[in-house]
C-alpha atoms as a PDB file:
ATOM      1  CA  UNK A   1      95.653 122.014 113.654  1.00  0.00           C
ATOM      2  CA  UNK A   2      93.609 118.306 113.376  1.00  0.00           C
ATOM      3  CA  UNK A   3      91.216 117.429 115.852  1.00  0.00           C
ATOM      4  CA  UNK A   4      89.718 114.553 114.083  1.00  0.00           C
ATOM      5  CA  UNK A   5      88.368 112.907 117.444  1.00  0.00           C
ATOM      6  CA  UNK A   6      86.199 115.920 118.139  1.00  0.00           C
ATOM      7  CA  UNK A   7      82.404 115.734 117.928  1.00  0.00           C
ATOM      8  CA  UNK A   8      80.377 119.265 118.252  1.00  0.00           C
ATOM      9  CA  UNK A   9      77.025 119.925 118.764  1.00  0.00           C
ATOM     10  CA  UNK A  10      75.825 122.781 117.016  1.00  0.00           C
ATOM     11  CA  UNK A  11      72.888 124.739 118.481  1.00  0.00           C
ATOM     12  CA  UNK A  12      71.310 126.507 115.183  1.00  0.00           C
ATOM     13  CA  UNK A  13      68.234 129.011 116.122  1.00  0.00           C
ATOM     14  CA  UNK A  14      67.496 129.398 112.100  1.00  0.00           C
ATOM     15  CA  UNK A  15      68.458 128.866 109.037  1.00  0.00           C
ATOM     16  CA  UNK A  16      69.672 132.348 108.002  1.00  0.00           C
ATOM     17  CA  UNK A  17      72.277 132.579 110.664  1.00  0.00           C
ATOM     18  CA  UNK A  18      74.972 129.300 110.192  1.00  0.00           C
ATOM     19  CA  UNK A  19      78.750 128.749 110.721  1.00  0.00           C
ATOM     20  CA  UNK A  20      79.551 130.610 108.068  1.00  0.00           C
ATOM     21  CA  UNK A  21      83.822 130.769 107.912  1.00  0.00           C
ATOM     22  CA  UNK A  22      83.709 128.315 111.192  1.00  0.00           C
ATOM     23  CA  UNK A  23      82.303 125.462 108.554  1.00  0.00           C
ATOM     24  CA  UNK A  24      85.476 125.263 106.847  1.00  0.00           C
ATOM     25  CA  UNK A  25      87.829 125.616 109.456  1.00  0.00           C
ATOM     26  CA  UNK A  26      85.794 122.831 111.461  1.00  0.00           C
ATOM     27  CA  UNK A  27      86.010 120.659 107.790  1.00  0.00           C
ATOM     28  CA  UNK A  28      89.554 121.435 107.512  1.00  0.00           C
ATOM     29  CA  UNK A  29      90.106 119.987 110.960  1.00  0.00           C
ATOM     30  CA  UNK A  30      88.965 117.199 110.597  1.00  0.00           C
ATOM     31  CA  UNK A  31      86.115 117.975 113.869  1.00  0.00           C
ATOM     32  CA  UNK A  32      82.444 116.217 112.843  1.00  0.00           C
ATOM     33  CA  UNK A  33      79.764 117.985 113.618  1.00  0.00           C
ATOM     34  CA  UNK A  34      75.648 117.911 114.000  1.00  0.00           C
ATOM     35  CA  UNK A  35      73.604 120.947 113.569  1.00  0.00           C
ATOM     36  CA  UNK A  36      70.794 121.096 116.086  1.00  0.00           C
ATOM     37  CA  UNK A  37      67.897 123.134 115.607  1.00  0.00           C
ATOM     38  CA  UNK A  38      66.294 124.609 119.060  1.00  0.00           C
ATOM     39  CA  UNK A  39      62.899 125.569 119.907  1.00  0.00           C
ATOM     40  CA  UNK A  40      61.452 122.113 118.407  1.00  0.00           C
ATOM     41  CA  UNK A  41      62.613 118.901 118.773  1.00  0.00           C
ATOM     42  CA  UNK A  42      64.083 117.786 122.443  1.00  0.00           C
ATOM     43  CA  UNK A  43      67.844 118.550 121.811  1.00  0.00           C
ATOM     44  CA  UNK A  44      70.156 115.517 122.592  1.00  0.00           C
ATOM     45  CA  UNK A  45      72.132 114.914 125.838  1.00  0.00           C
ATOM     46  CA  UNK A  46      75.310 117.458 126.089  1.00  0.00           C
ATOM     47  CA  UNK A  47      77.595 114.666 127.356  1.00  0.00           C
ATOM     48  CA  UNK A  48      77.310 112.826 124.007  1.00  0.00           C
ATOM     49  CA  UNK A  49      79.564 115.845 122.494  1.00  0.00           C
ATOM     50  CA  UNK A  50      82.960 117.310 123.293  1.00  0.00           C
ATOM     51  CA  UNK A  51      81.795 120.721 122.870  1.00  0.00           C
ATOM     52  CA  UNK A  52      79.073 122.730 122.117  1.00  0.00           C
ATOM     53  CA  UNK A  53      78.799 125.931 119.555  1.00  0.00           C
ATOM     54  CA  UNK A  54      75.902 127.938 120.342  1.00  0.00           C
ATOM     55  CA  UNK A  55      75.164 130.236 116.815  1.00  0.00           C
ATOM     56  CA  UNK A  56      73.503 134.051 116.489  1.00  0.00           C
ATOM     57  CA  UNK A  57      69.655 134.839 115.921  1.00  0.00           C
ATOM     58  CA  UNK A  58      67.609 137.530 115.649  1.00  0.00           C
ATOM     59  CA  UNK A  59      65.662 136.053 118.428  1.00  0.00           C
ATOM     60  CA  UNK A  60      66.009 138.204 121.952  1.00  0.00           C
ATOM     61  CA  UNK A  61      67.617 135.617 124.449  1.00  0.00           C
ATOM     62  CA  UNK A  62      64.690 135.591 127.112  1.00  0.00           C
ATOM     63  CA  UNK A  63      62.433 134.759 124.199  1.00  0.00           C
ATOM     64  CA  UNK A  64      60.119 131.964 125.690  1.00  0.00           C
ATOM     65  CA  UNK A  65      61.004 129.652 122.088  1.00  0.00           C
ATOM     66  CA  UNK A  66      64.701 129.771 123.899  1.00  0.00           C
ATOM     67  CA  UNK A  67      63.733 128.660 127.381  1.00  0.00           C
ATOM     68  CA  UNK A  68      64.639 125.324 127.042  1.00  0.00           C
ATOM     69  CA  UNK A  69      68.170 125.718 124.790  1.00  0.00           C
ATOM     70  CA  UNK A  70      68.838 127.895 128.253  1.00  0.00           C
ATOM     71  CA  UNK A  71      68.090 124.994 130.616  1.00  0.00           C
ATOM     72  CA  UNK A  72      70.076 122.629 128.248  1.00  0.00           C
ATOM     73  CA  UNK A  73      72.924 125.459 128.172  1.00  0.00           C
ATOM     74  CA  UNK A  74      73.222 125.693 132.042  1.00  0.00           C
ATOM     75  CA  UNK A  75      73.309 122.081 132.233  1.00  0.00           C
ATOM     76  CA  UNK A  76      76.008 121.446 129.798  1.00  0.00           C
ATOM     77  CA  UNK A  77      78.632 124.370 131.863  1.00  0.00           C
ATOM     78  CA  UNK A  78      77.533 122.505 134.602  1.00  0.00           C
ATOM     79  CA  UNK A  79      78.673 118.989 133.787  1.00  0.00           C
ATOM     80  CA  UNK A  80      81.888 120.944 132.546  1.00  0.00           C
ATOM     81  CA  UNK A  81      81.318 120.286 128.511  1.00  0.00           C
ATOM     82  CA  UNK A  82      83.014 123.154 126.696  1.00  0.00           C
ATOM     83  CA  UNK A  83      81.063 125.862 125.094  1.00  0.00           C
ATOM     84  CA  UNK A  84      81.389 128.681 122.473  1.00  0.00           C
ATOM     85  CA  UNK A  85      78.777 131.070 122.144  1.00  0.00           C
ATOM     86  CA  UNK A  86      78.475 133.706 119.529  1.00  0.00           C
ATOM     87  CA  UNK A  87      76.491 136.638 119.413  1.00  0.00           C
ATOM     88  CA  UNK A  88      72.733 135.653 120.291  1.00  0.00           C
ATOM     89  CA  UNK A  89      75.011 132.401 121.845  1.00  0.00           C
ATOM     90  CA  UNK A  90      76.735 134.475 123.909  1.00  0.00           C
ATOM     91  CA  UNK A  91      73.921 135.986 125.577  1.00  0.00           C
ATOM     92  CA  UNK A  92      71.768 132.507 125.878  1.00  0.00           C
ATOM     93  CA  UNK A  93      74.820 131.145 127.613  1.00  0.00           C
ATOM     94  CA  UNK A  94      74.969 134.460 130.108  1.00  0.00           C
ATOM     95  CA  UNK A  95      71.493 134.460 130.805  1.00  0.00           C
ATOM     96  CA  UNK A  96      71.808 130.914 131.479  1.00  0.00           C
ATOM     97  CA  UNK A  97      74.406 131.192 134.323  1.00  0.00           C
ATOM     98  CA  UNK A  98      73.006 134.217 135.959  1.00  0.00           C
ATOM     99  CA  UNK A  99      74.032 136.908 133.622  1.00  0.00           C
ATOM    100  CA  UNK A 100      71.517 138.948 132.047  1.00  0.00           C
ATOM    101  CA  UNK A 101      70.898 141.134 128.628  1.00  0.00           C
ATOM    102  CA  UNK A 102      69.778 144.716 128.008  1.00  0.00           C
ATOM    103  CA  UNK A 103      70.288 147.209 125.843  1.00  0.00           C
ATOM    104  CA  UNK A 104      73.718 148.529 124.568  1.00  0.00           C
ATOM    105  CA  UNK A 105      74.793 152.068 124.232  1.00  0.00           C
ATOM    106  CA  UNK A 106      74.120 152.176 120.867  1.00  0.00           C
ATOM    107  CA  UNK A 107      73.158 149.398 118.232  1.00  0.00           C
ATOM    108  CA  UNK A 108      76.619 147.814 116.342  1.00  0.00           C
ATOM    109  CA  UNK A 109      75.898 146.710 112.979  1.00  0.00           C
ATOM    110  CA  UNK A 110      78.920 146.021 110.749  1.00  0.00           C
ATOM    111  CA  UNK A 111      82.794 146.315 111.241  1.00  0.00           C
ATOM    112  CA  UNK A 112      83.850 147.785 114.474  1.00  0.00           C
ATOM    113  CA  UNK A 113      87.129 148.006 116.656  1.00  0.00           C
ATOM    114  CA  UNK A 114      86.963 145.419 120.026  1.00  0.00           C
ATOM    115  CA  UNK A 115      89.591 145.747 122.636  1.00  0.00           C
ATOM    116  CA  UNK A 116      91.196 142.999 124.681  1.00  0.00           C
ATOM    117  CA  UNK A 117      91.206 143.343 128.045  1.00  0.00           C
ATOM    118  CA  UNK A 118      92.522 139.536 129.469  1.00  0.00           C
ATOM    119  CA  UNK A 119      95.848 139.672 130.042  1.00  0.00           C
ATOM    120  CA  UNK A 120      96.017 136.030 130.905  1.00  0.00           C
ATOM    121  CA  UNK A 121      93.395 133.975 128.762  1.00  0.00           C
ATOM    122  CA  UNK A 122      94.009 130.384 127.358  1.00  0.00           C
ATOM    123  CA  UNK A 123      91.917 131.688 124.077  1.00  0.00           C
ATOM    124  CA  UNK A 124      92.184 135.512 124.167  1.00  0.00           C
ATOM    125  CA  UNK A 125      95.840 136.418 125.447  1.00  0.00           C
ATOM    126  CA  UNK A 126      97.253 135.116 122.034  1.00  0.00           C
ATOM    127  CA  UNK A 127      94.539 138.126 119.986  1.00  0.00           C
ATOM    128  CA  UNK A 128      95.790 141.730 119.574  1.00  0.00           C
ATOM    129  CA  UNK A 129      95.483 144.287 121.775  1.00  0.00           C
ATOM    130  CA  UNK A 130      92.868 145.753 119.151  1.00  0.00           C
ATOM    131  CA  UNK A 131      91.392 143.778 116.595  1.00  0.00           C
ATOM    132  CA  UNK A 132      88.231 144.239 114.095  1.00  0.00           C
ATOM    133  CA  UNK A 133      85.529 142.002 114.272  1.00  0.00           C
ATOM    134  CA  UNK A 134      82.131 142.154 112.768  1.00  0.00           C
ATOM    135  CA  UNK A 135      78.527 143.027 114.904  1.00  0.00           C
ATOM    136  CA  UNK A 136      74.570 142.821 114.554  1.00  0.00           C
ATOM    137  CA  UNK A 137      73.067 143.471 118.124  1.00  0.00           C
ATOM    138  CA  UNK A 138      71.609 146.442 119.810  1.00  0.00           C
ATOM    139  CA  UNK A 139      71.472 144.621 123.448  1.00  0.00           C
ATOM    140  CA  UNK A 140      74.530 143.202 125.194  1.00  0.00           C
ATOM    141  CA  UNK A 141      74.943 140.789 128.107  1.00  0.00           C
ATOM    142  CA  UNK A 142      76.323 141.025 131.818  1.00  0.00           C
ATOM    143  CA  UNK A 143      78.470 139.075 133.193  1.00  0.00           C
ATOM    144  CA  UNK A 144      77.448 135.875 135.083  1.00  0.00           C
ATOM    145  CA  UNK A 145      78.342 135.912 138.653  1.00  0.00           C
ATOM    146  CA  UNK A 146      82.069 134.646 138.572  1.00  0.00           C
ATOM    147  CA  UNK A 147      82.628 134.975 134.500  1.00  0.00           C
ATOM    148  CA  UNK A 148      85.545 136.877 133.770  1.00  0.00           C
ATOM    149  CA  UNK A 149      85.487 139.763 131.378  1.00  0.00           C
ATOM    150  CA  UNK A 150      87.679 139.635 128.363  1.00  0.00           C
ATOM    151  CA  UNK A 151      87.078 142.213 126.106  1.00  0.00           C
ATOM    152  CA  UNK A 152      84.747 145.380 124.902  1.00  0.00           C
ATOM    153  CA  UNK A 153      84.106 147.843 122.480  1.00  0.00           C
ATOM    154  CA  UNK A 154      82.921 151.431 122.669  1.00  0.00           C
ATOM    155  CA  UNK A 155      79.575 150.846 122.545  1.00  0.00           C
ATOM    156  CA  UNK A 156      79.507 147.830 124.357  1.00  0.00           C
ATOM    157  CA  UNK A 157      81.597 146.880 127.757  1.00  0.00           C
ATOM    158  CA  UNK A 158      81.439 143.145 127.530  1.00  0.00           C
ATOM    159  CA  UNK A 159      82.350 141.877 124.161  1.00  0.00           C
ATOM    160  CA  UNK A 160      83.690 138.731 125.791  1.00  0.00           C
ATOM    161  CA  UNK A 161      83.800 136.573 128.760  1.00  0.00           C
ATOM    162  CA  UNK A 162      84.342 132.871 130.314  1.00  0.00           C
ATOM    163  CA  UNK A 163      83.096 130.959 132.760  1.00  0.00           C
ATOM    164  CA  UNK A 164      84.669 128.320 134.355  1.00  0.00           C
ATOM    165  CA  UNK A 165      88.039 127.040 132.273  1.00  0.00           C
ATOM    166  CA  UNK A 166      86.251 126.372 128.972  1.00  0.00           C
ATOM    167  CA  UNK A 167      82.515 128.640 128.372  1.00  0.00           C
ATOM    168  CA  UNK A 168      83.095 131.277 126.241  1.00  0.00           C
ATOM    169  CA  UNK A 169      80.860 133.669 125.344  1.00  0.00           C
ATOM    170  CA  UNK A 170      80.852 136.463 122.573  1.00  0.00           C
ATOM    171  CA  UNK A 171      79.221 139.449 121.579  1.00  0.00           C
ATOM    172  CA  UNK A 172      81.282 140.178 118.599  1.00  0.00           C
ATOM    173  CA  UNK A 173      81.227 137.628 115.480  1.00  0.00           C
ATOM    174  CA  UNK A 174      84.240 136.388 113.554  1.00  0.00           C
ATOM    175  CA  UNK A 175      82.573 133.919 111.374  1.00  0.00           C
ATOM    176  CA  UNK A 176      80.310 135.919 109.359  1.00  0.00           C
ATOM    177  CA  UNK A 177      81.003 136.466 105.629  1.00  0.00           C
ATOM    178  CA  UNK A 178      79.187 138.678 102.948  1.00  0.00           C
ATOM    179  CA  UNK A 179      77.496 135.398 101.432  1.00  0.00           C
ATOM    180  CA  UNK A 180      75.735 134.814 104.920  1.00  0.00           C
ATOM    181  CA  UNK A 181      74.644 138.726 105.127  1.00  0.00           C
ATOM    182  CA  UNK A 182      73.021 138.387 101.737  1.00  0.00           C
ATOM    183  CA  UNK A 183      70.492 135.809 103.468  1.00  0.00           C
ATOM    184  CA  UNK A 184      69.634 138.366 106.226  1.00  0.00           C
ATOM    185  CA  UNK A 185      67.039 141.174 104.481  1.00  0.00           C
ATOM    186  CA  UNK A 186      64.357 138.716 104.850  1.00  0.00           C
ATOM    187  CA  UNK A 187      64.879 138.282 108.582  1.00  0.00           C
ATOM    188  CA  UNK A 188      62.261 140.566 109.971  1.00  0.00           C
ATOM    189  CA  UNK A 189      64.185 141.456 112.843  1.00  0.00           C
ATOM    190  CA  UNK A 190      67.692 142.111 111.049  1.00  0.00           C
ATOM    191  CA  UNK A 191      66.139 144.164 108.419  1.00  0.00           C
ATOM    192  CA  UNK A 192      64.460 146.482 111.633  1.00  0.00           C
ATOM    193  CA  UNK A 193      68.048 146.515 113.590  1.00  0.00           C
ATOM    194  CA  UNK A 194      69.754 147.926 110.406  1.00  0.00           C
ATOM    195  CA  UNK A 195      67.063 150.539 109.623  1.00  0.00           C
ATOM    196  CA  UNK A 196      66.833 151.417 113.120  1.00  0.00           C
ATOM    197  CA  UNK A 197      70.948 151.948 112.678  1.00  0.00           C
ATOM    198  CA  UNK A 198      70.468 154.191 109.905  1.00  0.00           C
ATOM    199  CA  UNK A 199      72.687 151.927 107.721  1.00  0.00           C
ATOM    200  CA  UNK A 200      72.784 150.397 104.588  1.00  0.00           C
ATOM    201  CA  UNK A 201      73.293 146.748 103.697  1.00  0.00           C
ATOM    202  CA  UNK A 202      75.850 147.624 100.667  1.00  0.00           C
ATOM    203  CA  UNK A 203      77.674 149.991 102.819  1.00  0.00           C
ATOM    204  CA  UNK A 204      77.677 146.786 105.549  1.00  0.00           C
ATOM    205  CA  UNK A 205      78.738 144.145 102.778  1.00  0.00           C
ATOM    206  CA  UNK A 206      81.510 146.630 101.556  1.00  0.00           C
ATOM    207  CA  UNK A 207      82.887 147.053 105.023  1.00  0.00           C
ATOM    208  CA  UNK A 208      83.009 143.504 105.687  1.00  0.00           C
ATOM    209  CA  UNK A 209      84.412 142.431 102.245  1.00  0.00           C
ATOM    210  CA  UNK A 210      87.504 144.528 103.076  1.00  0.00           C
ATOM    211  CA  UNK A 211      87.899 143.461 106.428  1.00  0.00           C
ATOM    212  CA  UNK A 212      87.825 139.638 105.431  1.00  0.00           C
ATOM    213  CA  UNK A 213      91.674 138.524 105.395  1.00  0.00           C
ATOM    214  CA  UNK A 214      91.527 139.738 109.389  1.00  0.00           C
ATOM    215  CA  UNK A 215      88.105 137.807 110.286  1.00  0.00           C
ATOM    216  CA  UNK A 216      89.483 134.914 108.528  1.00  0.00           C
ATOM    217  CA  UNK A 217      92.248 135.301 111.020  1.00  0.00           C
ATOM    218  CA  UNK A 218      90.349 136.180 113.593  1.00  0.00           C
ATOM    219  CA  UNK A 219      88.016 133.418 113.156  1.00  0.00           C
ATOM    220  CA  UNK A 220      91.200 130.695 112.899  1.00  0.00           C
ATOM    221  CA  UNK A 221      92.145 131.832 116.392  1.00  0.00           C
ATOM    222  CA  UNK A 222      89.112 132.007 118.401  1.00  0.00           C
ATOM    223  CA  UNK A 223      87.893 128.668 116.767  1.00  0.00           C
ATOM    224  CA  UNK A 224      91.484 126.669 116.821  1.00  0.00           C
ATOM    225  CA  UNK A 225      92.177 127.815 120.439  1.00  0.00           C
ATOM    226  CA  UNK A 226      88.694 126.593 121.783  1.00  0.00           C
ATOM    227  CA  UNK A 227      89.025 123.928 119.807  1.00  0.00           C
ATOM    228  CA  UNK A 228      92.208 123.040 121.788  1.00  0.00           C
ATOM    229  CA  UNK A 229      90.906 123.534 125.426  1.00  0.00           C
ATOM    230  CA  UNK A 230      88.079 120.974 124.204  1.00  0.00           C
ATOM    231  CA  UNK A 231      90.951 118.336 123.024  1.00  0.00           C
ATOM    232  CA  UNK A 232      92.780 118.985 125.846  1.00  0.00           C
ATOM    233  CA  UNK A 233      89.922 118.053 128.058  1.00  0.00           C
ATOM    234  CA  UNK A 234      89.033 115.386 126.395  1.00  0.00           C
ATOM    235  CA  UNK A 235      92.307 113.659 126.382  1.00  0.00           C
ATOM    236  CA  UNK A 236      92.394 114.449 129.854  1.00  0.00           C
ATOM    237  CA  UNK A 237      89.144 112.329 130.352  1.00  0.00           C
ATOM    238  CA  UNK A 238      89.782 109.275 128.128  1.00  0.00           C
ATOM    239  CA  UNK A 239      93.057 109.339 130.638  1.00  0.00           C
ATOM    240  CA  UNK A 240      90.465 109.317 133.561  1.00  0.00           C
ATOM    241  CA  UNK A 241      88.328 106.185 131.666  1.00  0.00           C
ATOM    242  CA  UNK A 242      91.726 104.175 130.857  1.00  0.00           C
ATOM    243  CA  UNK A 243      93.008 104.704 134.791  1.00  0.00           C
ATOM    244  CA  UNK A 244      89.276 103.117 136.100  1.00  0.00           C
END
């Protein structure tokens, strides 16, 4: 589906964590976008996008880098621009409404099975019942006061939520590919998680090569349907500026 109007901010925390498969679906439909790097430069007013994708880190999401990317978070559900946060996103965007982060049952790293639990979700009612997806965290969030759960894992109860009609946050990732994990040994933190999960990065790059035709999927869904809440709201507002 197009959604040439669209303009996204893109909060990126560094360089070794991007879009991965969400750059070519965004490029594909037609949706410009700006990656913004946090914990430097004063990040631009919210309102100037239509929506806001909030990226993964290896950063913890209390870190004091990430206090302002919080404030600007909160601030951007508040004045009701659309968000999608991923991973370390996800948790900077529950954190930011109330929510907080500890530590999961047991650290996910790779391909794992997430269950849906909405049964009535503008975004998550059109996924299977069970789908894979692919994780890298060892904490997980709670909910915000009034978020809405919308799916979990095994190891994790919360692999989900939304607040409001349009924040979405999530654990799990969808977008990562085996070209991104290749940039990841160097990340001090990543290369502790997966040592600390007695894994191995071939096994992890294996898993996730064979798992790719259902992320790609995956990642079409989750990123076309939010996509489509933030058209939808903004067609509903240029209505708004035409009737004034």
């Amino acid at each position: 589906m197009k959604h040439v109007n669209l303009s996204l901010a893109v909060l990126q925390h560094e360089r070794e964590m991007g879009l991965g498969a969400f750059a070519g679906l965004l490029d594909r439909a037609g949706v410009h976008y700006e990656l913004l790097t946090t914990g430097g430069a004063r990040l631009p007013d919210a309102a100037e996008f239509d929506g806001v994708l909030v990226l993964g880190g290896s950063l913890a999401a209390d870190d004091p880098a990430l206090l302002e990317t919080r404030r600007w978070i909160r601030n951007a559900v508040l004045r009701e621009v659309p968000i999608l946060g991923v991973c370390l996103g996800g948790q900077l965007l529950a954190t930011a409404l109330g929510g907080s982060v500890g530590p999961a049952l047991c650290p996910e790293i790779g391909v794992h099975d997430v269950f849906r639990t909405a049964k009535h979700d503008p975004l998550f009612s059109g996924l299977p019942g069970r789908f894979a997806a692919f994780g890298w965290h060892e904490h997980e969030f709670k909910l915000p006061p009034g978020a809405v759960s919308l799916a979990g894992s095994l190891a994790c109860e919360h692999q989900a939520f939304r607040f409001g009609s349009n924040a979405y946050g999530l654990q799990f990732h969808s977008e990562v590919r085996t070209e991104d994990l290749e940039q990841w040994p160097t990340v001090r933190a990543y290369a502790g998680l997966i040592e600390r999960a007695a894994a191995r990065w071939d096994e992890v790059a294996a898993e996730l090569d064979r798992v790719t035709p259902e992320l790609d999927e995956l990642a079409r869904k989750v990123l076309d349907g939010w996509l489509g809440l933030v058209t939808d709201r903004g067609a509903v507002g240029e209505r708004l500026r035409v009737a004034a």
